[in-house]
PDB file of N, CA and C in Angstrom:
ATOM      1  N   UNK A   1      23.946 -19.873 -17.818  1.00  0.00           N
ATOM      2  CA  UNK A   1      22.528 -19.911 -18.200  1.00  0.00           C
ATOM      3  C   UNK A   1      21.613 -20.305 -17.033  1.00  0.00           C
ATOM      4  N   UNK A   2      21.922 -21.366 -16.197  1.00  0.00           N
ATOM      5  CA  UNK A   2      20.896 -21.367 -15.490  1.00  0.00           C
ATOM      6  C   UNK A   2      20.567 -20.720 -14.161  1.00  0.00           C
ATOM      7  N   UNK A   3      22.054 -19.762 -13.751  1.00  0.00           N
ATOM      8  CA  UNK A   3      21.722 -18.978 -12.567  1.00  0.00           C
ATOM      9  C   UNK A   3      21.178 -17.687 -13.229  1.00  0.00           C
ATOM     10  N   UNK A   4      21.362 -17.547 -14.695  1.00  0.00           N
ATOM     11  CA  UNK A   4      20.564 -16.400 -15.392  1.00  0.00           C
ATOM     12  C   UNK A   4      19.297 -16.798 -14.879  1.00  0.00           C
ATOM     13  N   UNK A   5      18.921 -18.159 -15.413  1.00  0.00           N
ATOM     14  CA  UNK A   5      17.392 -18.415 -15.210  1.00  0.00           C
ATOM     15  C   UNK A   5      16.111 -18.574 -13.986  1.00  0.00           C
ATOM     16  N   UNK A   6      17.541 -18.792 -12.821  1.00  0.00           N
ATOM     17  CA  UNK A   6      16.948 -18.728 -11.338  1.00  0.00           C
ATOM     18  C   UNK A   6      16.427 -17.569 -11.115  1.00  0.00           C
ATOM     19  N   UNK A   7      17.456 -16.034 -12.031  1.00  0.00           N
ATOM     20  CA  UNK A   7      17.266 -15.023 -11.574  1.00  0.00           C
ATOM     21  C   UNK A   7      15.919 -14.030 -11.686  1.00  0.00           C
ATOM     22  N   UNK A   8      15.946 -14.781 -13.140  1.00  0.00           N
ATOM     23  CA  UNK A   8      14.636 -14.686 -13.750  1.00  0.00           C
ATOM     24  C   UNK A   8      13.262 -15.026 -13.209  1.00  0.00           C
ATOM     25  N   UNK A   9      13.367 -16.451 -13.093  1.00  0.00           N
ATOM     26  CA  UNK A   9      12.371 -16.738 -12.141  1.00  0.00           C
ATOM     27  C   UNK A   9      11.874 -16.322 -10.539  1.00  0.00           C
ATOM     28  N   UNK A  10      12.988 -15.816  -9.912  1.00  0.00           N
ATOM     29  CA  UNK A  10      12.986 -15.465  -9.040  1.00  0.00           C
ATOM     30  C   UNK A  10      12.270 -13.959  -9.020  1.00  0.00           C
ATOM     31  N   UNK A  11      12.731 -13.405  -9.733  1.00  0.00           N
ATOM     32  CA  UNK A  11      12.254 -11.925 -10.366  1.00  0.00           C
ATOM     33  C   UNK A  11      10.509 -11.945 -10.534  1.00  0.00           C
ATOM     34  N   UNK A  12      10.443 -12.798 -11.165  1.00  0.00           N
ATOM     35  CA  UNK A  12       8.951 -13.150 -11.782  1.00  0.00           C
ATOM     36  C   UNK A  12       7.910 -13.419 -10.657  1.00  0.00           C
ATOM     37  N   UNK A  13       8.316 -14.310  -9.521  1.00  0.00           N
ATOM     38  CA  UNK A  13       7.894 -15.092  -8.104  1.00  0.00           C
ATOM     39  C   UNK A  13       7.782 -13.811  -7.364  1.00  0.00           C
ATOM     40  N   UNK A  14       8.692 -12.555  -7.206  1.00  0.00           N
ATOM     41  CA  UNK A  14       8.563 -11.270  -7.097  1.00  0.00           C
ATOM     42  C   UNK A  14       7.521 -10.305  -6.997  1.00  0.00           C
ATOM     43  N   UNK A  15       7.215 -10.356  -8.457  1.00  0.00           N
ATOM     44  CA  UNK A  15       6.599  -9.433  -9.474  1.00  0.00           C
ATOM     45  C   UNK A  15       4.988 -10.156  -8.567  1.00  0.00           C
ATOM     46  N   UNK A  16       5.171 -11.760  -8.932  1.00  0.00           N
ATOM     47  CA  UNK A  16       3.555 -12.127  -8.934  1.00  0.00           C
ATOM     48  C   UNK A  16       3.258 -11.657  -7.228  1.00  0.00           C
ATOM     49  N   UNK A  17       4.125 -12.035  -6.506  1.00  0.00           N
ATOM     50  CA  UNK A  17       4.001 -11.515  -4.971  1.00  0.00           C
ATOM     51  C   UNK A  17       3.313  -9.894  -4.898  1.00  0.00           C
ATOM     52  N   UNK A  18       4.079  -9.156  -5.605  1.00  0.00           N
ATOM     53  CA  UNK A  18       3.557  -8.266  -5.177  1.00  0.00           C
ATOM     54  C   UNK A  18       2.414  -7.276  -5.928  1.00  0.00           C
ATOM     55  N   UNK A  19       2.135  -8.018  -6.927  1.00  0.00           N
ATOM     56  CA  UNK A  19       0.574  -7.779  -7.636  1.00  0.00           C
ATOM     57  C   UNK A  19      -0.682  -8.790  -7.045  1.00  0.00           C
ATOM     58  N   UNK A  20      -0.050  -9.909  -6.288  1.00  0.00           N
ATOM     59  CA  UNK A  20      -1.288 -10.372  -5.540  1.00  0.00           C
ATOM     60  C   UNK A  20      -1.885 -10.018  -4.065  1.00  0.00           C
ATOM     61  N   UNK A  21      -0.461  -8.848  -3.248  1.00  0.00           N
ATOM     62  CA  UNK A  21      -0.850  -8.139  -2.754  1.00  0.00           C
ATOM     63  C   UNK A  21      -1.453  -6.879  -2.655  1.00  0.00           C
ATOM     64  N   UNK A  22      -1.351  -6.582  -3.640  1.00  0.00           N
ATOM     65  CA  UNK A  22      -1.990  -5.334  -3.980  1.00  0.00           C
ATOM     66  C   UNK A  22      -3.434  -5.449  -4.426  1.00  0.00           C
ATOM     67  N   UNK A  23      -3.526  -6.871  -4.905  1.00  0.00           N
ATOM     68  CA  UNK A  23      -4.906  -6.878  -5.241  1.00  0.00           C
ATOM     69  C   UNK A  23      -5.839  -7.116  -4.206  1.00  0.00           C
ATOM     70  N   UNK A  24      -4.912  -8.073  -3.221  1.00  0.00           N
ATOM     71  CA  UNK A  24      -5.877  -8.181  -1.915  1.00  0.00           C
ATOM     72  C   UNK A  24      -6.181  -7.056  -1.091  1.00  0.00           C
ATOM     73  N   UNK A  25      -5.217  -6.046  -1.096  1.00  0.00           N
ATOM     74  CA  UNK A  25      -5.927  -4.553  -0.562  1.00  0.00           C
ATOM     75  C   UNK A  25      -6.822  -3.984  -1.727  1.00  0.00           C
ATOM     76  N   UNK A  26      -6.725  -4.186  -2.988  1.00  0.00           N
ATOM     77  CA  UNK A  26      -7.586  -3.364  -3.803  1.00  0.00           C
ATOM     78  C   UNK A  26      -8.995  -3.984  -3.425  1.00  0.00           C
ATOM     79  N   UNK A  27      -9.183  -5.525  -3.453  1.00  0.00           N
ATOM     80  CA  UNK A  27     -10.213  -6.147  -2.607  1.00  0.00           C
ATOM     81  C   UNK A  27     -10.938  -5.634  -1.281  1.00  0.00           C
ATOM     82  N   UNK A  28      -9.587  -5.212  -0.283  1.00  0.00           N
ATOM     83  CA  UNK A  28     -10.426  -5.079   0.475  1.00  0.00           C
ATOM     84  C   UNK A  28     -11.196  -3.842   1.159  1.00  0.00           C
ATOM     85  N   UNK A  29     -10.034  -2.422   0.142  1.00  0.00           N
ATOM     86  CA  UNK A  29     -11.222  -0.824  -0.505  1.00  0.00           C
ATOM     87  C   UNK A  29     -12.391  -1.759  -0.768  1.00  0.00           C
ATOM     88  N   UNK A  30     -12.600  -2.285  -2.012  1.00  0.00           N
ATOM     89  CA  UNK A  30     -14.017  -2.385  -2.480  1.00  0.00           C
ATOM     90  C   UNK A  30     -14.745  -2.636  -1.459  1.00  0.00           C
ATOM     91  N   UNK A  31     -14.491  -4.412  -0.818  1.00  0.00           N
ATOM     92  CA  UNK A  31     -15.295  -5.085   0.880  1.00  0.00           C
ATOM     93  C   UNK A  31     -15.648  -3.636   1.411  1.00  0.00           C
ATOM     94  N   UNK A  32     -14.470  -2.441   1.695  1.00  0.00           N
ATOM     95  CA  UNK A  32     -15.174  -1.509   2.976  1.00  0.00           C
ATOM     96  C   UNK A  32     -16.257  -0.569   2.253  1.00  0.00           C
ATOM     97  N   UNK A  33     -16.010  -0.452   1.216  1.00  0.00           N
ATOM     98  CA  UNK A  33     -16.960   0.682   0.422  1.00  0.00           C
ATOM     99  C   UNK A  33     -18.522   0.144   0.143  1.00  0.00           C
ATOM    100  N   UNK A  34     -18.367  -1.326  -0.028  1.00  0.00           N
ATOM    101  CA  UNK A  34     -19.658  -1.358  -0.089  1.00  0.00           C
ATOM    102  C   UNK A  34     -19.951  -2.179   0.958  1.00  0.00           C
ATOM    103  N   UNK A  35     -19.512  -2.172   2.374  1.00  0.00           N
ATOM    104  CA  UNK A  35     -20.664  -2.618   3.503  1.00  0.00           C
ATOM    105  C   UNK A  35     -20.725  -1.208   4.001  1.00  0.00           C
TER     106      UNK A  35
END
């Protein structure tokens, strides 16, 4: 159970990584489009 749960979490730590990069380029289209 709990190396299930590392895996999980680890997975998740993942996931958030790479939707908060994506948002910082979706950020920074918008920044170039509107200067």
């Amino acid at each position: 159970m709990p190396l299930a749960a590392g895996k999980i979490i680890y997975h998740v730590e993942e996931l958030f990584v790479k939707f908060f990069f994506n948002f910082l380029e979706f950020l920074n289209l918008k920044i170039k489009l509107y200067i």
